[in-house]
C-alpha atoms as a PDB file:
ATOM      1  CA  UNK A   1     250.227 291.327 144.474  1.00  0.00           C
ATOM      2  CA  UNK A   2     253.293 290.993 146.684  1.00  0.00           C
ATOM      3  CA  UNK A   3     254.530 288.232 148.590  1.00  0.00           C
ATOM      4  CA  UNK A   4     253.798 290.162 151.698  1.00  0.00           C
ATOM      5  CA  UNK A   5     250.185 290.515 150.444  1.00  0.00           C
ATOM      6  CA  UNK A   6     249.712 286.864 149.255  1.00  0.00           C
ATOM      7  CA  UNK A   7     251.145 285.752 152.823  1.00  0.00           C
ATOM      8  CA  UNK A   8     248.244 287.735 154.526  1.00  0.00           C
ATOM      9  CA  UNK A   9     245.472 286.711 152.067  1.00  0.00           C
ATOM     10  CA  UNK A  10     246.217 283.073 152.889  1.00  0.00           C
ATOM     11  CA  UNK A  11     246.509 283.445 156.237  1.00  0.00           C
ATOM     12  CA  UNK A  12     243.147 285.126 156.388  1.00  0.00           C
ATOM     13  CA  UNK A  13     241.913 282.541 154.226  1.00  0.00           C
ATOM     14  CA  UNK A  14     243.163 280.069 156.737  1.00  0.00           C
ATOM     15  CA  UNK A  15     241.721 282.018 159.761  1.00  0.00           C
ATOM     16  CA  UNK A  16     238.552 282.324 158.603  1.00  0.00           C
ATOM     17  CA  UNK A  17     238.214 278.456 157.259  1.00  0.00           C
ATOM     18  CA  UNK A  18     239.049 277.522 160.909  1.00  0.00           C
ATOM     19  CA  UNK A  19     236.483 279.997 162.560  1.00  0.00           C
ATOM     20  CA  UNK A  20     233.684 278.394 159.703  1.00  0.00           C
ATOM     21  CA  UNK A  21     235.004 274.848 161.214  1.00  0.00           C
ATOM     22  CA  UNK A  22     234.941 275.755 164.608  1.00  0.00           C
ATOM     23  CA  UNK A  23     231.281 277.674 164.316  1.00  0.00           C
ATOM     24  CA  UNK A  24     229.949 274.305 162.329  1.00  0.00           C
ATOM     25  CA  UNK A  25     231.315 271.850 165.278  1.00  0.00           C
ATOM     26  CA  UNK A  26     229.366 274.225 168.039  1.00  0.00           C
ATOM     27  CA  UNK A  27     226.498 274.306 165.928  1.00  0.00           C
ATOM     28  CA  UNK A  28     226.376 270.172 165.338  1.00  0.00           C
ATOM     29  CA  UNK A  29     227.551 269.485 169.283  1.00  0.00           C
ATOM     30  CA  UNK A  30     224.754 272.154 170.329  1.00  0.00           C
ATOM     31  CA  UNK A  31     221.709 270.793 167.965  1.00  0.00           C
ATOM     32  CA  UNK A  32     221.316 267.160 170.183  1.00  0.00           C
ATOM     33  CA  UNK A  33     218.518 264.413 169.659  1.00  0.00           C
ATOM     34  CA  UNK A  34     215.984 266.020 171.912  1.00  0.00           C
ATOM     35  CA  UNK A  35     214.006 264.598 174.774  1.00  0.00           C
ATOM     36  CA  UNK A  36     210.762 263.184 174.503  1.00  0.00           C
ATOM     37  CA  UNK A  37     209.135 265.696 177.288  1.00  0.00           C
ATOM     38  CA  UNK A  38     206.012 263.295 177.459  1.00  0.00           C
ATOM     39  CA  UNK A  39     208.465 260.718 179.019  1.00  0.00           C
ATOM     40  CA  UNK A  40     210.200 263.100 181.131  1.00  0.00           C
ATOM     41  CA  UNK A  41     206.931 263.974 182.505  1.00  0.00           C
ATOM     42  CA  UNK A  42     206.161 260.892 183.784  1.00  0.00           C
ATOM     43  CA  UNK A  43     208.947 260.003 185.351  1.00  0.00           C
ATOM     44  CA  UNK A  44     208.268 263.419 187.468  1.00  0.00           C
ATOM     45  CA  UNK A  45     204.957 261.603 188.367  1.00  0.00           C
ATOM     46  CA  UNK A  46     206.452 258.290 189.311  1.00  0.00           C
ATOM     47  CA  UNK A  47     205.937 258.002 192.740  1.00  0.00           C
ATOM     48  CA  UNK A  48     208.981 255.489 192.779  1.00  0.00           C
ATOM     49  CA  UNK A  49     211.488 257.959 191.985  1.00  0.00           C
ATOM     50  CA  UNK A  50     212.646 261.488 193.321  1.00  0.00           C
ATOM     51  CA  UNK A  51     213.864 264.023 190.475  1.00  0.00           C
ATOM     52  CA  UNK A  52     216.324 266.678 191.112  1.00  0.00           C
ATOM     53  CA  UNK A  53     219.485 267.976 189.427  1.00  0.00           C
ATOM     54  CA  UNK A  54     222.597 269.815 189.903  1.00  0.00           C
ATOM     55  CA  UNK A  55     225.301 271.736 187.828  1.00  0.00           C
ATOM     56  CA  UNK A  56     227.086 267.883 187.347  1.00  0.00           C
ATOM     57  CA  UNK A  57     223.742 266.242 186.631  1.00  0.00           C
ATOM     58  CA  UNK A  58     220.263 264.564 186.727  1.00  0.00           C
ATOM     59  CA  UNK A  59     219.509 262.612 189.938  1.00  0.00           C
ATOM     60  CA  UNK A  60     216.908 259.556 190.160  1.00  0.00           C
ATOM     61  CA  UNK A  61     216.785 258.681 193.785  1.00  0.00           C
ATOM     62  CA  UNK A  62     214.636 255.575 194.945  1.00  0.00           C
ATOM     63  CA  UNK A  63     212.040 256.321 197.803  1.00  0.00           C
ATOM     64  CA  UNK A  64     211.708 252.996 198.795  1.00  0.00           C
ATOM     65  CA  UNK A  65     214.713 252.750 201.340  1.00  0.00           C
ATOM     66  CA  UNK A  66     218.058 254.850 201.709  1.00  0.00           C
ATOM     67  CA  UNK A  67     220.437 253.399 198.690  1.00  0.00           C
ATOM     68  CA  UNK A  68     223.609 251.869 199.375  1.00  0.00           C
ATOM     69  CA  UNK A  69     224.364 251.990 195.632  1.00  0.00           C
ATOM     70  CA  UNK A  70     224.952 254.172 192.824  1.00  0.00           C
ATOM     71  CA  UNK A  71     225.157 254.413 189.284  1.00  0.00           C
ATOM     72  CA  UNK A  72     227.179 257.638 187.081  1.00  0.00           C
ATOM     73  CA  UNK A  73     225.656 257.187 183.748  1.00  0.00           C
ATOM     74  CA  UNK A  74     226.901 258.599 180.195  1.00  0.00           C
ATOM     75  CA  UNK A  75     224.677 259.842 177.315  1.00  0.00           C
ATOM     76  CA  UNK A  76     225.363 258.879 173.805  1.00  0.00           C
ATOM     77  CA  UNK A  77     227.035 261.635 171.596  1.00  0.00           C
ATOM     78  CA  UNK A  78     224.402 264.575 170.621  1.00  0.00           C
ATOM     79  CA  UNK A  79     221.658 263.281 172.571  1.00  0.00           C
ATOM     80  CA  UNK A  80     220.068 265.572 175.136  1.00  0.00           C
ATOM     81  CA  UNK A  81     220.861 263.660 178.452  1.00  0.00           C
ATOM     82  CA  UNK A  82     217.501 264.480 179.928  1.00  0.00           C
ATOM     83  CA  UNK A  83     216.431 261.807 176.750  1.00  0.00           C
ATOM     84  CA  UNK A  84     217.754 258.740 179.616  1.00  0.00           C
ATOM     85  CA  UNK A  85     215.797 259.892 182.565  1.00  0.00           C
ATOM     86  CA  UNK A  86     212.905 257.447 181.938  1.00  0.00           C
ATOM     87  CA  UNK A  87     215.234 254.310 181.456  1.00  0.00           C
ATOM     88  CA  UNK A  88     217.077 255.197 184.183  1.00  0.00           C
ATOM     89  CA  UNK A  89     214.311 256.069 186.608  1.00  0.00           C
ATOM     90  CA  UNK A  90     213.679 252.738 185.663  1.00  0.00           C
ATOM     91  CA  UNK A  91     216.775 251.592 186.603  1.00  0.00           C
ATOM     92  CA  UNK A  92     216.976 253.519 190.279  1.00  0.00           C
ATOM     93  CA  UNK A  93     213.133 252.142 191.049  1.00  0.00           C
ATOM     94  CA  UNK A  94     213.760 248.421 190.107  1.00  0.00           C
ATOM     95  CA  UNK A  95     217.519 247.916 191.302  1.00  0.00           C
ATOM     96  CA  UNK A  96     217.330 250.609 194.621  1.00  0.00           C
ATOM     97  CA  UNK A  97     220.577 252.523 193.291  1.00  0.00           C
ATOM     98  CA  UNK A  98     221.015 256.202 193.032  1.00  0.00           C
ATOM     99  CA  UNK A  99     221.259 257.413 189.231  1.00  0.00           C
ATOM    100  CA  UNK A 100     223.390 260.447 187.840  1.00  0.00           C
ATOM    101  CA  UNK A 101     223.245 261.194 184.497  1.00  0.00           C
ATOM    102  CA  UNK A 102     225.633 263.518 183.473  1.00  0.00           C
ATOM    103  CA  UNK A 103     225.327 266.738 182.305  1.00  0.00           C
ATOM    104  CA  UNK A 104     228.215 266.674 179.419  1.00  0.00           C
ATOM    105  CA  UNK A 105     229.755 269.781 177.603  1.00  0.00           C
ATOM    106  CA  UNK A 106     229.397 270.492 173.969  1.00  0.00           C
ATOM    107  CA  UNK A 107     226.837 267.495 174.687  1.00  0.00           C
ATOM    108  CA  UNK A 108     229.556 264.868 174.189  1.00  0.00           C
ATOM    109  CA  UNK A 109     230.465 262.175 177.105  1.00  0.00           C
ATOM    110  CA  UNK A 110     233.565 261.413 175.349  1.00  0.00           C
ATOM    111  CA  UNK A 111     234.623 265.409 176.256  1.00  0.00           C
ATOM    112  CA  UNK A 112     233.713 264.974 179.746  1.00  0.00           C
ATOM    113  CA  UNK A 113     236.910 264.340 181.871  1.00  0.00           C
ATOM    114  CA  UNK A 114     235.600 265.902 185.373  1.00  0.00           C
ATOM    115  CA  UNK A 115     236.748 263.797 187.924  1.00  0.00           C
ATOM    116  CA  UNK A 116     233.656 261.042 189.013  1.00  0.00           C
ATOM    117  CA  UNK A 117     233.390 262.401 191.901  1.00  0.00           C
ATOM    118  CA  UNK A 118     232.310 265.532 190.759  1.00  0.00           C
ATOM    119  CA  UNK A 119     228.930 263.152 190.012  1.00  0.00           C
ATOM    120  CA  UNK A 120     229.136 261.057 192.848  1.00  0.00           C
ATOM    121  CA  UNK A 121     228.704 264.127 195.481  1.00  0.00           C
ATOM    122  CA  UNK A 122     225.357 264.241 194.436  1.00  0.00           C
ATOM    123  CA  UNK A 123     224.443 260.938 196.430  1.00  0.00           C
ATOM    124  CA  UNK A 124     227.582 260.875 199.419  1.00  0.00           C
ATOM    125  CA  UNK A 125     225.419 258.315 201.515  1.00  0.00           C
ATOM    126  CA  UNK A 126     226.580 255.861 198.719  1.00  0.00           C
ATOM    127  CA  UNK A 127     229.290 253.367 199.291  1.00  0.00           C
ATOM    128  CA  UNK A 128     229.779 251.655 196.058  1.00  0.00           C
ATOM    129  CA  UNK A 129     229.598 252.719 192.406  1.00  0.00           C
ATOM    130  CA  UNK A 130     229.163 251.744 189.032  1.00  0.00           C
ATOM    131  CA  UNK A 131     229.949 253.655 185.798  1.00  0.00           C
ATOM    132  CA  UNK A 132     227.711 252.895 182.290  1.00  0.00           C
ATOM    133  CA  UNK A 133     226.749 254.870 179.596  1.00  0.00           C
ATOM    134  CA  UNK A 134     224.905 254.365 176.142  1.00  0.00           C
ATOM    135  CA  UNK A 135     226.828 254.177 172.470  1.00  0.00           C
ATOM    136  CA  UNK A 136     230.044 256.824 173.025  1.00  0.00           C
ATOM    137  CA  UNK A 137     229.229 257.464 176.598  1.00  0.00           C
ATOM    138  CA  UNK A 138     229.809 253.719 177.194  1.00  0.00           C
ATOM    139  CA  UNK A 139     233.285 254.424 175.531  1.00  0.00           C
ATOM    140  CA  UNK A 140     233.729 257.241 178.119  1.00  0.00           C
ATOM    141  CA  UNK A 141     232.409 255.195 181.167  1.00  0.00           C
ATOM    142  CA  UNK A 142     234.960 252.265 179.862  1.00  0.00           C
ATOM    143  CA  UNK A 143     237.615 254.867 180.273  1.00  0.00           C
ATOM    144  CA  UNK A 144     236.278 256.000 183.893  1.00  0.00           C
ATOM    145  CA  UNK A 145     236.143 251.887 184.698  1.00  0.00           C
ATOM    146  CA  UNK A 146     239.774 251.920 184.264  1.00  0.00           C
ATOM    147  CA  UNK A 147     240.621 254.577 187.067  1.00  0.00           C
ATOM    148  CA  UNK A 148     239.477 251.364 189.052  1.00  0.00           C
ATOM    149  CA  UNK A 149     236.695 253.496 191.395  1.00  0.00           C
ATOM    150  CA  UNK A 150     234.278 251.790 190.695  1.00  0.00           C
ATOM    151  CA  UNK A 151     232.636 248.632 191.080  1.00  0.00           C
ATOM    152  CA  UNK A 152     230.526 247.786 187.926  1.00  0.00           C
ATOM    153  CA  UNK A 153     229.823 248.657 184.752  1.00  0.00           C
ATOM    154  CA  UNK A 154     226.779 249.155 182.495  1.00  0.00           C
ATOM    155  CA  UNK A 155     227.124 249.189 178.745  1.00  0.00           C
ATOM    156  CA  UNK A 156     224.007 249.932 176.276  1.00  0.00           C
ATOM    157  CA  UNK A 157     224.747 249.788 172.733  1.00  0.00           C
ATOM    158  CA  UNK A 158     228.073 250.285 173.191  1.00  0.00           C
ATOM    159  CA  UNK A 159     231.016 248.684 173.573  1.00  0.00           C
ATOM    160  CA  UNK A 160     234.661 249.584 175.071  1.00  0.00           C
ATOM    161  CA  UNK A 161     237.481 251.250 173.176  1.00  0.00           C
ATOM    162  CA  UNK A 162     240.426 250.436 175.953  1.00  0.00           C
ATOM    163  CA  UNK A 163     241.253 247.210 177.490  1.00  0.00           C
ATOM    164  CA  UNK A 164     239.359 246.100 180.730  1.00  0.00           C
ATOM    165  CA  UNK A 165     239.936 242.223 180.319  1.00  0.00           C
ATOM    166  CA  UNK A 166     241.880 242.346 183.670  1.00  0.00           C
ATOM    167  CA  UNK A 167     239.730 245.144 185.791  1.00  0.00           C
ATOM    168  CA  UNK A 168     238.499 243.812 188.918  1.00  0.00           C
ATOM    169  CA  UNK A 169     234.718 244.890 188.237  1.00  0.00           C
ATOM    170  CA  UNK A 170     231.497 243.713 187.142  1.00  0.00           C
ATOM    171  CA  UNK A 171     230.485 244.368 183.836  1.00  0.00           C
ATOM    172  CA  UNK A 172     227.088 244.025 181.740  1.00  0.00           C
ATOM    173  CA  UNK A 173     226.456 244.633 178.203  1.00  0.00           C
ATOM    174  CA  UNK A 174     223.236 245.639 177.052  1.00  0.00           C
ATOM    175  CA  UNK A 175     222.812 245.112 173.323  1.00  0.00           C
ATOM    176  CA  UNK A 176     219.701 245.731 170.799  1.00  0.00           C
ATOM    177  CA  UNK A 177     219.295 243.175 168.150  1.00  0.00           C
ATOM    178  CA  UNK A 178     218.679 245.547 165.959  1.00  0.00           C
ATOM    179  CA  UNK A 179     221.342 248.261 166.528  1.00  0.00           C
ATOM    180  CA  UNK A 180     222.431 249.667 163.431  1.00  0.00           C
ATOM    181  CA  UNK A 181     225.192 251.836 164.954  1.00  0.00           C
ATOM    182  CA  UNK A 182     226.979 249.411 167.445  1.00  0.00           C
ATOM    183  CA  UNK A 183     225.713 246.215 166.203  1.00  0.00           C
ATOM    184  CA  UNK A 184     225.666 243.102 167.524  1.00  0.00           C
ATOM    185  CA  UNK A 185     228.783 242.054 165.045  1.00  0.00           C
ATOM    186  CA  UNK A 186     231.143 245.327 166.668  1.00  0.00           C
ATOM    187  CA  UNK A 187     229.939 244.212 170.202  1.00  0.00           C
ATOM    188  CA  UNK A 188     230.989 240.676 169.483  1.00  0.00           C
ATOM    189  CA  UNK A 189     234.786 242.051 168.436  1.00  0.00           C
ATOM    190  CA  UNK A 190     234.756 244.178 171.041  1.00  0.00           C
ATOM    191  CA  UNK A 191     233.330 241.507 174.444  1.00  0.00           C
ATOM    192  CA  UNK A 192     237.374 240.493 174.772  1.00  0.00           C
ATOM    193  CA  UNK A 193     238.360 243.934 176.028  1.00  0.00           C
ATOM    194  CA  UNK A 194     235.678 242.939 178.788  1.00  0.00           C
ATOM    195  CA  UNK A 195     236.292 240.730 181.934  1.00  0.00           C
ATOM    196  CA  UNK A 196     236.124 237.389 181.186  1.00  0.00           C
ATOM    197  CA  UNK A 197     232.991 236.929 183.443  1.00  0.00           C
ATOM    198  CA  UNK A 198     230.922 240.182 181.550  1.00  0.00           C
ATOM    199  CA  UNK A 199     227.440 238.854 181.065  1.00  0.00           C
ATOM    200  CA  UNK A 200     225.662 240.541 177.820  1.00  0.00           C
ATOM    201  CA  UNK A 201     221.980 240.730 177.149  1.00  0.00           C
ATOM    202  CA  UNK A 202     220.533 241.224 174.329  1.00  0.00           C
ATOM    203  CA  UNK A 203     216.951 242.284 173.550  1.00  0.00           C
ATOM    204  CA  UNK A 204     215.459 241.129 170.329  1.00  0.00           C
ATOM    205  CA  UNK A 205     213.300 244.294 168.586  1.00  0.00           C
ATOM    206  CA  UNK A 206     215.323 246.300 170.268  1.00  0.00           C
ATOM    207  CA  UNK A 207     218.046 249.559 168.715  1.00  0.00           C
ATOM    208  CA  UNK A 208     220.604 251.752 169.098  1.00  0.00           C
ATOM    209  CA  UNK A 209     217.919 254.745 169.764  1.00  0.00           C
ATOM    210  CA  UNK A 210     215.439 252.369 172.311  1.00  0.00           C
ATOM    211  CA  UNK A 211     217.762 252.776 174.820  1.00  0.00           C
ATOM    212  CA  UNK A 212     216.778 256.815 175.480  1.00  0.00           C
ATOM    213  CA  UNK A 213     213.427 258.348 174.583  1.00  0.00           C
ATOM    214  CA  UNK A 214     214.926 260.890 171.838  1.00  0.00           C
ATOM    215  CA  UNK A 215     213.100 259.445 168.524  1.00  0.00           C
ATOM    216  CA  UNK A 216     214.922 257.951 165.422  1.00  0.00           C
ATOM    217  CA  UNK A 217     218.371 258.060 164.852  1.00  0.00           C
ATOM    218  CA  UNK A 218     219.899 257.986 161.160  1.00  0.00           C
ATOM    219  CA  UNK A 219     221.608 254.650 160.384  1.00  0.00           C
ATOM    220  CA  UNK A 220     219.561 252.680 162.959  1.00  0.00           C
ATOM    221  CA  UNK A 221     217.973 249.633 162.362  1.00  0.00           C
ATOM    222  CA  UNK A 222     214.104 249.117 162.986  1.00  0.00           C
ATOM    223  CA  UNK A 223     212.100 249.634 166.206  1.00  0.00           C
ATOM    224  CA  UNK A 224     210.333 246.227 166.969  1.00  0.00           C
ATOM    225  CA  UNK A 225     209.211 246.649 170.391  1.00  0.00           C
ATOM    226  CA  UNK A 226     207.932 248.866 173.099  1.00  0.00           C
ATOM    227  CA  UNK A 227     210.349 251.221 174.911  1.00  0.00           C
ATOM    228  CA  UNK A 228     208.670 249.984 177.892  1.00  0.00           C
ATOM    229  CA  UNK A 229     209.967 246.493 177.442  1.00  0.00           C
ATOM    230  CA  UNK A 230     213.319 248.139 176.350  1.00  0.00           C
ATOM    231  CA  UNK A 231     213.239 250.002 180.016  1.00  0.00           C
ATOM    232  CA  UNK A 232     212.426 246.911 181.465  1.00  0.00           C
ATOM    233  CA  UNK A 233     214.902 244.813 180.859  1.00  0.00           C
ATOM    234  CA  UNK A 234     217.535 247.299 181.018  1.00  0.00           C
ATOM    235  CA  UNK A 235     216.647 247.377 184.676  1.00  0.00           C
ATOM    236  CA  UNK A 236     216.715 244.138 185.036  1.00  0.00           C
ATOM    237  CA  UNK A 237     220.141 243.545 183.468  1.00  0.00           C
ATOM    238  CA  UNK A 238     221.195 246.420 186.146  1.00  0.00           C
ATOM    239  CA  UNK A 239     220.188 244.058 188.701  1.00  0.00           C
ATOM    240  CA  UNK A 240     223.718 241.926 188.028  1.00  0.00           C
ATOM    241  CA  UNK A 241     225.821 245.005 188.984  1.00  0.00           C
ATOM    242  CA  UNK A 242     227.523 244.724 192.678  1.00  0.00           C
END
């Protein structure tokens, strides 16, 4: 074999390695926790909460008054966004906010850099906004707090990856006692890129995967209470954002 012929073996070598990479990462970002439909379902039922969506995302919009208030949420890497509709229906009924949940490509927040307001037309009646997001969508909204649009911010199972210690905004920290994938002890590290005045909650029995209805997640820790007490309390922790 020639040189010439050894320099085009490799390269096709090379070439096709990176097309075997490339085809494995679209078929991991593409096969996401799913949904539980069950839960989906009865969020469409809940008489609290209107359910549309657009190309950007999911909307939950109270129906008890006109909301003043709105929240862009983030899912968690791989996890089929539709997965937080019932805890944040939850969220939009108890605390009177709009709720977007974006739609992300390759289902990864941490991808997503549209502008916020590509979410935040959804609801333009709304004055003031908050960012969250759950496990690396928190990471992403962290990175959207920092543009300094917003007003608040709502971590679940997550914790940020940039420095918001000085930000003028609101931020809550949702935590599961029993998160096996951001635990309690990375959280803890983490609380002093936070303002100073960042409340965290944390609910006991709780994990990483109780914060969306999508089943188990490998590496978690154990499930030790209802989702519906998970839901609940997430709301009620939104209730501290501005």
């Amino acid at each position: 074999m020639t040189a010439l012929s050894r320099i085009r073996t490799a390269g096709w070598t090379a070439l096709v390695a990176l097309l075997l990479v490339v085809i494995g990462f679209l078929v991991w970002a593409y096969s996401p926790y799913r949904a539980d439909r069950a839960a989906i379902v009865a969020v469409i039922e809940d008489a609290r909460v209107d359910f549309t969506t657009t190309d950007a995302g999911i909307v939950l919009t109270p129906r008890a008054a006109e909301a003043e208030d709105g929240l862009v949420f983030y899912p968690g890497a791989r996890v089929d966004p539709y997965a937080y509709v019932p805890v944040m229906a939850e969220v939009a009924a108890v605390t009177g906010r709009v709720v977007v949940i974006a739609l992300p490509p390759l289902n990864l927040a941490i991808a997503d850099t549209r502008p916020l307001s590509t979410f935040t037309a959804a609801a333009p009646s709304v004055t003031s906004w908050s960012v969250g997001g759950h496990s690396l969508g928190g990471v992403r909204a962290c990175l959207v707090a920092a543009e300094g649009e917003v007003d608040g911010l709502l971590l679940l199972g997550s914790y940020c990856a940039n420095d918001l210690s000085t930000a003028a905004l609101t931020a809550v920290s949702v935590e599961g006692a029993n998160d096996g994938l951001s635990t309690p002890a990375q959280i803890d590290e983490a609380t002093a890129l936070l303002p100073s005045s960042a409340t965290r909650v944390s609910i006991p029995g709780a994990n990483h995967a109780s914060f969306g209805d999508y089943g188990a997640q490998s590496g978690d820790g154990p499930l030790e209470v209802d989702r519906a007490e998970v839901r609940a309390a997430v709301a009620e922790a939104a209730l501290l954002l501005p």
